[in-house]
Each structure stands twice: as C-alpha cells, then as structure tokens.
C-alpha atoms as a PDB file:
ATOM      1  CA  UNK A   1     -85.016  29.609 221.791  1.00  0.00           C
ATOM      2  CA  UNK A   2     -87.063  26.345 221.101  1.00  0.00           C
ATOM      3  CA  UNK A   3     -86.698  23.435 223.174  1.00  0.00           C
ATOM      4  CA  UNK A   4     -86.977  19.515 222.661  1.00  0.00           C
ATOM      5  CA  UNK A   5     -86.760  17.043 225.365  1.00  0.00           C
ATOM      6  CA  UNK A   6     -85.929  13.864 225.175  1.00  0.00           C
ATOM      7  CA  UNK A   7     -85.656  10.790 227.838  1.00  0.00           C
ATOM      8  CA  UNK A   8     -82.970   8.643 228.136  1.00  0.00           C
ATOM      9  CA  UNK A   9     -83.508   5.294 227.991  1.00  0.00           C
ATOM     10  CA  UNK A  10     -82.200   1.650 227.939  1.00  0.00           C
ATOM     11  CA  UNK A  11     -84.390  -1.594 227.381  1.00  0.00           C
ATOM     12  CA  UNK A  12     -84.238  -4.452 229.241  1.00  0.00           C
ATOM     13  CA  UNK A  13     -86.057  -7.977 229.438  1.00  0.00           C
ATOM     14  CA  UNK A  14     -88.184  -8.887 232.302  1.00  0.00           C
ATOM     15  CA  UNK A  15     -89.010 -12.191 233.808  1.00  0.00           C
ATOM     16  CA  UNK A  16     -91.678 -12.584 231.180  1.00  0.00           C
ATOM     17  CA  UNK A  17     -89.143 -12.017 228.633  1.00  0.00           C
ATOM     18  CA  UNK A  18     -90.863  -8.650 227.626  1.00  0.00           C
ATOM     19  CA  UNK A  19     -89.238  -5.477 226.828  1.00  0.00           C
ATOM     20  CA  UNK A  20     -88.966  -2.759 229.969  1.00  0.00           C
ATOM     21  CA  UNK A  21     -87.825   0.587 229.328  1.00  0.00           C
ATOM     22  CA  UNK A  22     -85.400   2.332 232.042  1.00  0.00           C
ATOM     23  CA  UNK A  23     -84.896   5.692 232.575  1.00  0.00           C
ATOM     24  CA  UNK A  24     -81.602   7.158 233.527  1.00  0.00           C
ATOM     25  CA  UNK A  25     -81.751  10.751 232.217  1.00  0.00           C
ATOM     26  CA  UNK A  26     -83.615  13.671 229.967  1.00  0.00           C
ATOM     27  CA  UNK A  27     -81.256  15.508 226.982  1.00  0.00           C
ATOM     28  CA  UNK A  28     -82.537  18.680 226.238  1.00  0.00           C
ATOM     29  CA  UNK A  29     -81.552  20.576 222.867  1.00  0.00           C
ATOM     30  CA  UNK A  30     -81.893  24.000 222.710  1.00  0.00           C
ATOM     31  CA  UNK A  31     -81.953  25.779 219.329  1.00  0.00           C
ATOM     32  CA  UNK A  32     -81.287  30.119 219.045  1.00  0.00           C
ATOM     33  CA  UNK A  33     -84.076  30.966 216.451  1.00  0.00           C
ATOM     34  CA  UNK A  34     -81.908  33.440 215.533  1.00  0.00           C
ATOM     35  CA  UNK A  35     -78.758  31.712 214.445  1.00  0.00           C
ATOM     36  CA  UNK A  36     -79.922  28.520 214.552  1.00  0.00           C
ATOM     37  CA  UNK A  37     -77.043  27.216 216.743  1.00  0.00           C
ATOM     38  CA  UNK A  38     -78.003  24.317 218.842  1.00  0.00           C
ATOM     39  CA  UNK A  39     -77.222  23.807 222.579  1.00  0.00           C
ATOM     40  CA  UNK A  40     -76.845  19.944 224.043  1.00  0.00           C
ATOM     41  CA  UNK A  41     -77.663  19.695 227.650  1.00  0.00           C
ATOM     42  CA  UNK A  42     -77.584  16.161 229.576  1.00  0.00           C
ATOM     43  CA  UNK A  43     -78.903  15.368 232.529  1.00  0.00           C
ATOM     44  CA  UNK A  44     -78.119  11.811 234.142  1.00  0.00           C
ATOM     45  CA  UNK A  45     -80.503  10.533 237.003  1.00  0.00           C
ATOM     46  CA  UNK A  46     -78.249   7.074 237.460  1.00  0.00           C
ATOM     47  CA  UNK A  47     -76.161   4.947 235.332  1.00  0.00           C
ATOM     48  CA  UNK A  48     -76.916   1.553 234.332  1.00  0.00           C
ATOM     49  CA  UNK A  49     -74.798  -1.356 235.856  1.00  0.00           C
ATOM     50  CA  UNK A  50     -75.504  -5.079 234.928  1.00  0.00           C
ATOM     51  CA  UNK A  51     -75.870  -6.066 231.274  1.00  0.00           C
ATOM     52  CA  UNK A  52     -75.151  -2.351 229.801  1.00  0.00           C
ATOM     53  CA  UNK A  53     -73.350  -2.305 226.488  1.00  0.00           C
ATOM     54  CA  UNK A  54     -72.731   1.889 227.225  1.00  0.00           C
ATOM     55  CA  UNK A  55     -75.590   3.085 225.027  1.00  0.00           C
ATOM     56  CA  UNK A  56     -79.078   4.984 226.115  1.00  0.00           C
ATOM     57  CA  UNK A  57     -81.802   5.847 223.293  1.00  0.00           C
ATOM     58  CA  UNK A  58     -83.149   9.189 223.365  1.00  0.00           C
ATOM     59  CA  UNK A  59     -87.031   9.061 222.759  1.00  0.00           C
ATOM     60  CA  UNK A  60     -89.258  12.583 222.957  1.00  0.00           C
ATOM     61  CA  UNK A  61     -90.457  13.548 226.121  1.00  0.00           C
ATOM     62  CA  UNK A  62     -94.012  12.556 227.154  1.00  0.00           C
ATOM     63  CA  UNK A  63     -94.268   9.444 224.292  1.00  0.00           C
ATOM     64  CA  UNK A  64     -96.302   6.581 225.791  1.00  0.00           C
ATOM     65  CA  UNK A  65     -95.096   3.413 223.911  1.00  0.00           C
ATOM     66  CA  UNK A  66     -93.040   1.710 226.059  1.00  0.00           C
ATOM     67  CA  UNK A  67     -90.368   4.130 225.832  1.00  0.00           C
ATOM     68  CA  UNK A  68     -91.426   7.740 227.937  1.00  0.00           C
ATOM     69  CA  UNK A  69     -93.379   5.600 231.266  1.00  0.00           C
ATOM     70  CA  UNK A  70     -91.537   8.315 233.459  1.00  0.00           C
ATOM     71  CA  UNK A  71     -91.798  12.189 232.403  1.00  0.00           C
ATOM     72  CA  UNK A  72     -88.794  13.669 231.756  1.00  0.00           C
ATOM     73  CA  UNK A  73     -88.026  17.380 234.232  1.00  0.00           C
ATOM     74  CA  UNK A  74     -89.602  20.317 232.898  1.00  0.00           C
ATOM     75  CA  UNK A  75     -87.009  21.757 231.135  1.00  0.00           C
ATOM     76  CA  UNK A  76     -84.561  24.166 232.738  1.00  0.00           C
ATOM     77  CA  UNK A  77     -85.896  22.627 236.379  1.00  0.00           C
ATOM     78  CA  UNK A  78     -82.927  20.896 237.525  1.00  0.00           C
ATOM     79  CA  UNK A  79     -83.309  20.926 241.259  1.00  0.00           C
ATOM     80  CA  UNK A  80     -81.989  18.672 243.787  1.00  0.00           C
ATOM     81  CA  UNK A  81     -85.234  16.594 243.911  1.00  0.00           C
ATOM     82  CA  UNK A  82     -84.967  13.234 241.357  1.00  0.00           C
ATOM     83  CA  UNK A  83     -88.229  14.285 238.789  1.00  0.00           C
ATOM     84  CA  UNK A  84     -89.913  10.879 239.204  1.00  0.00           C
END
C-alpha cells in the first residue's frame, strides 16, 4: 500500500490582515498497489468555530508555504497524544 498525507487546513486573517493557516486535522489516502482501490482516512484534531464557512483544504504533508507550519501524525500513529 502507498500512502499520502495531507493536513487539514483553514486560512484565516490576522491582525495584520495577513493570511494564517490553521490546522485542524491530517487525511490520509491509502492506495492497494494491487487493485488500486483507495482507502480515505480522517483524522480531526478540533473543529473550527468563529467565521467557518464548513470547508478545510487539504495540502501535502510537510509543505512549508504557509499551508503545512504544523506536521501532520506519522501515518497510522493515532495515539491519544495531539501530534503538535
């Protein structure tokens, strides 16, 4: 099986007015090499409250442009313990 992660994010504008990226959760997508059937696993850290219009982005695990600032859980290590 091959494995992408992705973090799930939400912008938001700061005091400055700039753009902030919040995490709330990692989607993982797991594809059989064999069949090629792909596997959807989500994994929500919180929710967002004030100003949400219900949608998160999903940018690849580990990118540094504004939108991966936290690192998403190794995959498959889903403890108790929040991975940031």
């Amino acid at each position: 099986m091959s494995k992408r992660v992705y973090n799930l994010v939400r912008p938001r504008e700061d005091k400055q007015g700039r753009t902030r990226w919040d995490r709330h959760g990692v989607l993982i997508i797991e594809t059989d090499r064999g069949t090629g059937e792909e596997r959807i696993t989500v994994r929500l850290d919180s929710i967002p409250a004030h100003g949400w219009d219900g949608w998160l982005r999903g940018f690849a695990a580990g990118r540094r442009d504004g939108a991966g600032d936290r690192q998403a859980a190794p995959a498959g290590d889903f403890g108790d313990d929040v991975p940031f």
